[in-house]
Protein backbone atom coordinates (compact mmCIF):
# COMPACT_ATOMS: atom_id res chain seq x y z
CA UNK A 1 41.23 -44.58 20.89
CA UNK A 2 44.47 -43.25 19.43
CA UNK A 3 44.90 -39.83 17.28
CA UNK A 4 46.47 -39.66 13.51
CA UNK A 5 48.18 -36.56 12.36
CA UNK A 6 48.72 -35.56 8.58
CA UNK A 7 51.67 -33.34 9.05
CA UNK A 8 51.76 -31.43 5.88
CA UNK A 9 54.81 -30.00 4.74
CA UNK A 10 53.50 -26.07 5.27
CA UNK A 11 52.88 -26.54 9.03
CA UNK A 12 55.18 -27.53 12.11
CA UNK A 13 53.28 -29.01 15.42
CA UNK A 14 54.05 -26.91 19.13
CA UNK A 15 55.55 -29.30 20.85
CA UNK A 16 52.53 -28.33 23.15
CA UNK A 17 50.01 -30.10 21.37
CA UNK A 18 52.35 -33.04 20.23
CA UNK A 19 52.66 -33.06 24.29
CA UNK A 20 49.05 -33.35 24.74
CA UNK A 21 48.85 -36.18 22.28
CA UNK A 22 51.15 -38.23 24.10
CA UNK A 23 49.31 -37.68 27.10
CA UNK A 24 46.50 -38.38 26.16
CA UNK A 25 47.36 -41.57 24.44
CA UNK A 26 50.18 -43.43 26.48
CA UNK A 27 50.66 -46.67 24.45
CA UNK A 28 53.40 -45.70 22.65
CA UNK A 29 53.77 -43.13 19.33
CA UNK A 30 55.40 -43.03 15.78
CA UNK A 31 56.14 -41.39 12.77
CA UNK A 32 56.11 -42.22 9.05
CA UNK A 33 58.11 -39.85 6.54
CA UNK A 34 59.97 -40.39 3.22
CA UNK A 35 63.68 -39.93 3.09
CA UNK A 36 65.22 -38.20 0.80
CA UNK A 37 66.52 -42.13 -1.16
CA UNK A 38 62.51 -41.89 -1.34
CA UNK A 39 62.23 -44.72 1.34
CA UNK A 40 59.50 -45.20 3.89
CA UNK A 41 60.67 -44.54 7.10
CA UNK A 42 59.02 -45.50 10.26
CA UNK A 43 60.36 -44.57 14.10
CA UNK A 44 58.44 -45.88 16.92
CA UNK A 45 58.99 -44.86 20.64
CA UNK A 46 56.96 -46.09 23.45
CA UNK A 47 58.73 -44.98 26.44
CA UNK A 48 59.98 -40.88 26.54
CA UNK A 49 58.03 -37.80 24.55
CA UNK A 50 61.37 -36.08 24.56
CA UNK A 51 62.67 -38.64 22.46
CA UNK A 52 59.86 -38.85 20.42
CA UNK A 53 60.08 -34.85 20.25
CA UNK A 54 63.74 -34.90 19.58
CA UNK A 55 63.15 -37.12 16.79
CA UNK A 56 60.38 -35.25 15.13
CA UNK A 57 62.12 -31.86 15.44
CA UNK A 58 64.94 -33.99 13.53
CA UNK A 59 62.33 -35.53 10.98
CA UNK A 60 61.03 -32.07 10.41
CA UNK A 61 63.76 -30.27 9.67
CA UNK A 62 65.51 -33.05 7.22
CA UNK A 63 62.37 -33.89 5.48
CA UNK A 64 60.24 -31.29 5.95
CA UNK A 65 59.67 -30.48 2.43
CA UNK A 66 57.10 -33.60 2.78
CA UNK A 67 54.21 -34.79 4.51
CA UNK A 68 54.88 -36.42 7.83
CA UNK A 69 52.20 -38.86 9.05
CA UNK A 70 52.03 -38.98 13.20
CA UNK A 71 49.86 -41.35 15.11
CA UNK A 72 49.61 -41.47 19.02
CA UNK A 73 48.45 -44.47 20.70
CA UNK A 74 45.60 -45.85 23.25
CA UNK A 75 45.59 -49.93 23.61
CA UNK A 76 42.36 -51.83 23.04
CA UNK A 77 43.38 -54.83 21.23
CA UNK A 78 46.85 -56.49 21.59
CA UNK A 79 49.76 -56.08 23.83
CA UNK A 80 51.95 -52.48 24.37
CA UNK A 81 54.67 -53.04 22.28
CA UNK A 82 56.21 -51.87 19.41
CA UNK A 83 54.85 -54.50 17.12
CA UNK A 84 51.50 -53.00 18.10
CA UNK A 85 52.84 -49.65 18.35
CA UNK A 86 51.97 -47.19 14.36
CA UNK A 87 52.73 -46.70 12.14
CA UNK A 88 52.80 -49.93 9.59
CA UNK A 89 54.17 -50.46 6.37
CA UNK A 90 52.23 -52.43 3.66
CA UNK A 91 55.37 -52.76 1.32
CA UNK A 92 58.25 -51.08 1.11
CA UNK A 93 56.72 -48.07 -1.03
CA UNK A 94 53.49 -47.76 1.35
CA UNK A 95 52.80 -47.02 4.84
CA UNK A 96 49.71 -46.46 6.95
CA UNK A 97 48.10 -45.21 10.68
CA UNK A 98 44.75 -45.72 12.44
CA UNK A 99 42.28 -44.51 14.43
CA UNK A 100 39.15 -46.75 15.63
CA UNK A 101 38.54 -50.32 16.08
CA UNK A 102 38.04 -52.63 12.97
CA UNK A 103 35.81 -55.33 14.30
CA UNK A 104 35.50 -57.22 10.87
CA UNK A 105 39.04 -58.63 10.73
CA UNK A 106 40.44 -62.22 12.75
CA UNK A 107 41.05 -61.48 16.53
CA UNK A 108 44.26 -62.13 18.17
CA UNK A 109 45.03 -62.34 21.53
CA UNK A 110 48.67 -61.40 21.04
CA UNK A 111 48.30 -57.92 18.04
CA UNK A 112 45.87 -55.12 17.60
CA UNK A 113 42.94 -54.58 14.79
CA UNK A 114 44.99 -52.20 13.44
CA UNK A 115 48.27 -55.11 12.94
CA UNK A 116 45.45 -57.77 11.81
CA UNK A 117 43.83 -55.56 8.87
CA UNK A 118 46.82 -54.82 7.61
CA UNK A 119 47.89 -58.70 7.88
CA UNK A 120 44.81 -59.80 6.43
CA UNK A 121 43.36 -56.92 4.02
CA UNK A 122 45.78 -54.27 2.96
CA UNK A 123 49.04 -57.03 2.37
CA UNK A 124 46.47 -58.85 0.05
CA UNK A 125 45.46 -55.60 -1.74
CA UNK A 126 47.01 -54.42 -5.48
CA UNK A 127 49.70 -52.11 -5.73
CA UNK A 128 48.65 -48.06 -6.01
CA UNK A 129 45.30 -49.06 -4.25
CA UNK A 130 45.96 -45.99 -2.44
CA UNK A 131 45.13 -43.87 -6.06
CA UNK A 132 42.21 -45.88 -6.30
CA UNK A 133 38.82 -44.33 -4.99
CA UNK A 134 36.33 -47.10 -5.09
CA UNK A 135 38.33 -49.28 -3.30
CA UNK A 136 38.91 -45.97 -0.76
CA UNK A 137 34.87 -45.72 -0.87
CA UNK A 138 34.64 -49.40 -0.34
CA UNK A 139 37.35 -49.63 2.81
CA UNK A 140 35.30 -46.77 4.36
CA UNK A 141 32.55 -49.05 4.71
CA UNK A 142 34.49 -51.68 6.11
CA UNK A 143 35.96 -49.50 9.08
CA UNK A 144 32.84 -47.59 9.51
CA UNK A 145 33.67 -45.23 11.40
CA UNK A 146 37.28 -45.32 12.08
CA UNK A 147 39.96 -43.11 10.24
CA UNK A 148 43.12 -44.41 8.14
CA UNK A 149 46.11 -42.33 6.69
CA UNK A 150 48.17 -43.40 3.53
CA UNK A 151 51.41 -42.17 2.39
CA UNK A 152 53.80 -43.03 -0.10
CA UNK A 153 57.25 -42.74 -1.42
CA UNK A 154 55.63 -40.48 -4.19
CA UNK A 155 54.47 -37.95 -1.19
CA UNK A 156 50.68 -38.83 -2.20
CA UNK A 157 48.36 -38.94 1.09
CA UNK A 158 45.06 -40.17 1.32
CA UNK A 159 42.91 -40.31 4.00
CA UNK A 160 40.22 -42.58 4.24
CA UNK A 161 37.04 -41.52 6.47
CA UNK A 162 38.39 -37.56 6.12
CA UNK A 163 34.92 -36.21 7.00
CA UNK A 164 35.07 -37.76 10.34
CA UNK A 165 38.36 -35.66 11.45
CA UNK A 166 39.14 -32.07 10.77
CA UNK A 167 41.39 -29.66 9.10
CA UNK A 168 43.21 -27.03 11.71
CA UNK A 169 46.46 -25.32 10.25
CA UNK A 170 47.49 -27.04 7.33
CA UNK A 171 47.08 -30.41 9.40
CA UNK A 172 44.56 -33.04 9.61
CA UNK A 173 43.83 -34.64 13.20
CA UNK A 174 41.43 -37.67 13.56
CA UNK A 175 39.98 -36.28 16.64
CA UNK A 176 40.69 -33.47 19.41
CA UNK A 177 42.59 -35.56 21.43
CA UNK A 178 45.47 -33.09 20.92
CA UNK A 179 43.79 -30.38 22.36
CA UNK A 180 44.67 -30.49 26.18
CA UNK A 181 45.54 -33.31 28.74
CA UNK A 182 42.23 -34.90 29.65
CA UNK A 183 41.00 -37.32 32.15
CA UNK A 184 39.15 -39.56 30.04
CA UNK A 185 39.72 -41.63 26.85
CA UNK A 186 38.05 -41.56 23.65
CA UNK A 187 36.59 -44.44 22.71
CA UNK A 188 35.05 -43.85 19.63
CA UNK A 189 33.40 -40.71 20.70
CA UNK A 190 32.23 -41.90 23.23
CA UNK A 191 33.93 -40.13 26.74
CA UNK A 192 35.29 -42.60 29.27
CA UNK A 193 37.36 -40.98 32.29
CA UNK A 194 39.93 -42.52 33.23
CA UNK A 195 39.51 -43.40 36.73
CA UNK A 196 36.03 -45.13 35.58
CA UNK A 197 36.95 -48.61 35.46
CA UNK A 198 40.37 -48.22 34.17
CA UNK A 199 41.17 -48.08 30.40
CA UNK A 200 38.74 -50.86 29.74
CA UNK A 201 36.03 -50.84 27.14
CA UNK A 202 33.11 -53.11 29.26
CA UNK A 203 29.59 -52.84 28.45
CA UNK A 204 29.42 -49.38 30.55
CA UNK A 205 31.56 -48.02 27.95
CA UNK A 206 30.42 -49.67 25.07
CA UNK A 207 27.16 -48.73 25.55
CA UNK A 208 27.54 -44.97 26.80
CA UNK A 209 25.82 -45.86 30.41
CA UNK A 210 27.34 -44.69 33.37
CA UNK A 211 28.31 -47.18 36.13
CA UNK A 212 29.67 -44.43 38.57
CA UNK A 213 30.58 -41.66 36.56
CA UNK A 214 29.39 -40.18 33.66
CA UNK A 215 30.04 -39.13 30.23
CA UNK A 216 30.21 -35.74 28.77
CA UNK A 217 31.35 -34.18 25.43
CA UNK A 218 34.35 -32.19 25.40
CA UNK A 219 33.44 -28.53 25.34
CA UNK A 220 35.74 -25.57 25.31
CA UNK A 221 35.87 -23.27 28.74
CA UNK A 222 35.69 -19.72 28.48
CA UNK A 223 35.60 -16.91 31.23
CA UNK A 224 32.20 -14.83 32.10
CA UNK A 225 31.14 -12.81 29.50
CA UNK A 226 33.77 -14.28 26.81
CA UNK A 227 32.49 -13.68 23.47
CA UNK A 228 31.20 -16.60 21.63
CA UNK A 229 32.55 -17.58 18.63
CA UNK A 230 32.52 -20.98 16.25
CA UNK A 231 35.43 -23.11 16.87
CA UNK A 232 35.95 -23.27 13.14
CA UNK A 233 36.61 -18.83 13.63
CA UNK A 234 39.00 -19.82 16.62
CA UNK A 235 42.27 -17.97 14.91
CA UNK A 236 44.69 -16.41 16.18
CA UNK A 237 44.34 -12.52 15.48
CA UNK A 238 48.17 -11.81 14.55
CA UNK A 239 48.66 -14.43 12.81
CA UNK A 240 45.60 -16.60 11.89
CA UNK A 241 46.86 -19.95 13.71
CA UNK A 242 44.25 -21.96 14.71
CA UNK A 243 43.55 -21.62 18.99
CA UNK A 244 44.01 -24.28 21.22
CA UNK A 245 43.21 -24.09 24.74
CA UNK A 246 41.09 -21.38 27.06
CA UNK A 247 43.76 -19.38 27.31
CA UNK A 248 44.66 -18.66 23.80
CA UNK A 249 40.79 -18.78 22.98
CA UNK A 250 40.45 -15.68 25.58
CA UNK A 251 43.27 -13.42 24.49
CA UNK A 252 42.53 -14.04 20.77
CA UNK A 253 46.43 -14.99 20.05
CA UNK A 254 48.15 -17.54 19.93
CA UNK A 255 50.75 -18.38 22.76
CA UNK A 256 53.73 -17.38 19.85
CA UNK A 257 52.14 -13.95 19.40
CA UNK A 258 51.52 -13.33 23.03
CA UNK A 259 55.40 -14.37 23.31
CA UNK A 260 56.55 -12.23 20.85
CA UNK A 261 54.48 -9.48 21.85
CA UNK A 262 55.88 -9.70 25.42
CA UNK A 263 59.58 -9.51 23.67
CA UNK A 264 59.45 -13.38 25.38
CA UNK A 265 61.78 -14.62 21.95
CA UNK A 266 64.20 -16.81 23.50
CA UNK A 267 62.76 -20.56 23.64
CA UNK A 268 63.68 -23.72 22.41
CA UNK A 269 64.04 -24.16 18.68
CA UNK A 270 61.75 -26.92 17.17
CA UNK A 271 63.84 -28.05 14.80
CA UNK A 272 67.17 -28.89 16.28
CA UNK A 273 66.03 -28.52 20.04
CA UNK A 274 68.35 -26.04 20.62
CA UNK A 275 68.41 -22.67 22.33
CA UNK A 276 67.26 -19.18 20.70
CA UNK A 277 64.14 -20.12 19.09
CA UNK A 278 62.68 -16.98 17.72
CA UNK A 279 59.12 -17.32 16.26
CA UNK A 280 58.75 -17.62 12.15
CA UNK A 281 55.22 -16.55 10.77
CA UNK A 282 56.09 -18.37 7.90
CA UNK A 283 56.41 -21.63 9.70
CA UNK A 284 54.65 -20.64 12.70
CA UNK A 285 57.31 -22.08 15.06
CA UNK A 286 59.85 -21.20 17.23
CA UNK A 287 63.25 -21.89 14.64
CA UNK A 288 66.70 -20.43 15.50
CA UNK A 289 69.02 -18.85 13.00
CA UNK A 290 70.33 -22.00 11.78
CA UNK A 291 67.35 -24.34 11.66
CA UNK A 292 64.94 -20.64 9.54
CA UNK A 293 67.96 -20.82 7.34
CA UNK A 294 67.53 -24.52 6.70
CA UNK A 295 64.09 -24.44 6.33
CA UNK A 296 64.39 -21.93 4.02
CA UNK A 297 66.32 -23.71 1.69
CA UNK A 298 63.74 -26.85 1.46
């Protein structure tokens, strides 16, 4: 079912987690940033996550100043391509993501939902609609329950369905697709594994019955005896980063802290790629000399 990211210009993504996203959602990802000519910029890469990661760690440390809109993609309309691939631009000063299915728009055999609403609805729409809040209220109600991201040459972001995704360090994700590699989709919210009838979206799906497997929501692992705690309290102890997987969730750090704690500072940088990534609290990523004094500077 695809995941969106609002990047915001306080926080930079483990490559981890942008890992798991791609996993997790193998039709092909993008990103949509402003240049500093204040030009929408899209890059779309459907093939190799170290491209994609190369050119984020490139996006983020050139504009990273700004919000950065991500989006990670799962087919169920329209071919794998890039055409299909997010983000999309509705004019030169606006571009968008998505996560759901928009049933109310025309159906092509050939492009996605996502391509068609934008095509048929958002091309149609005013200027600065993206300011406007009734006509926000109003395209709520005509997704239901997907999720939409705006941004704009002017840096402005709005999200439409918010409620349905979630804040975790100074990002926004759609859903927890990001969380670890999985074996099942998300359809919706509704859990489909993978090897249960393919990638489709039949009536066993659609309907959350099982036809040889079952579904099940994702819950978080923890060893005998682990303390309980809300996922919303899930924070890193050292340095108050939101925790990701078991193992982070069981030492009560995140794996940066447990790195640096273990004198482990030597890593990959992840904003030029390079070698001798040192972790920044500030940034809370791994940035060598070069790329901290960069940042810095922003």
């Amino acid at each position: 079912m695809c995941i969106a990211i609002l990047n915001t210009k306080g926080a930079t993504l483990k490559k981890g987690i942008l890992k798991n996203c791609w996993d997790n959602n193998g039709d092909g990802a993008g990103l949509l940033y402003i240049n500093d000519d204040k030009q929408m910029m899209t890059f779309k890469e459907m093939k190799s996550f170290d491209a994609f990661y190369q050119e984020y760690g490139r996006v983020k440390k050139l504009y990273g100043s700004r919000n950065i809109v991500l989006h990670f993609r799962i087919s169920t309309h329209g071919k794998v391509d890039e055409t299909n691939c997010h983000p999309f631009l509705v004019s030169e000063n606006l571009g968008f993501v998505h996560n759901g299915m928009i049933y109310s728009v025309p159906e092509h055999k050939d492009y996605s939902d996502t391509y068609m609403f934008n095509e048929t609805v958002l091309k149609y729409l005013g200027d600065g609609f993206e300011y406007n809040e009734v006509i926000l209220d109003m395209m709520e109600g005509f997704i239901n329950s997907s999720k939409l991201i705006f941004l704009n040459n002017e840096n402005h972001y709005a999200i439409v369905n918010e409620k349905a995704g979630h804040w975790s360090n100074q990002c926004w994700f759609s859903n927890t697709s990001y969380k670890q590699v999985n074996d099942y989709v998300d359809y919706g919210g509704i859990k489909k594994y993978k090897n249960d009838w393919g990638y489709g979206y039949g009536a066993g799906n659609i309907y959350g019955q099982s036809w040889g497997s079952s579904y099940e929501p994702y819950v978080y692992t923890r060893e005998p005896k682990q303390v309980e705690r809300d996922e919303e309290e899930m924070l890193c102890y050292e340095c108050g980063m939101h925790l990701y997987d078991k193992d982070e969730i069981n030492f009560g750090t995140c794996n940066y802290c447990q790195m640096e704690q273990h004198e482990h500072l030597n890593d990959e940088c992840e904003g030029c790629l390079g070698t001798g990534g040192k972790y920044n609290k500030e940034w809370k990523a791994l940035l060598c000399e070069a790329c901290d004094k960069d940042l810095v500077l922003l």
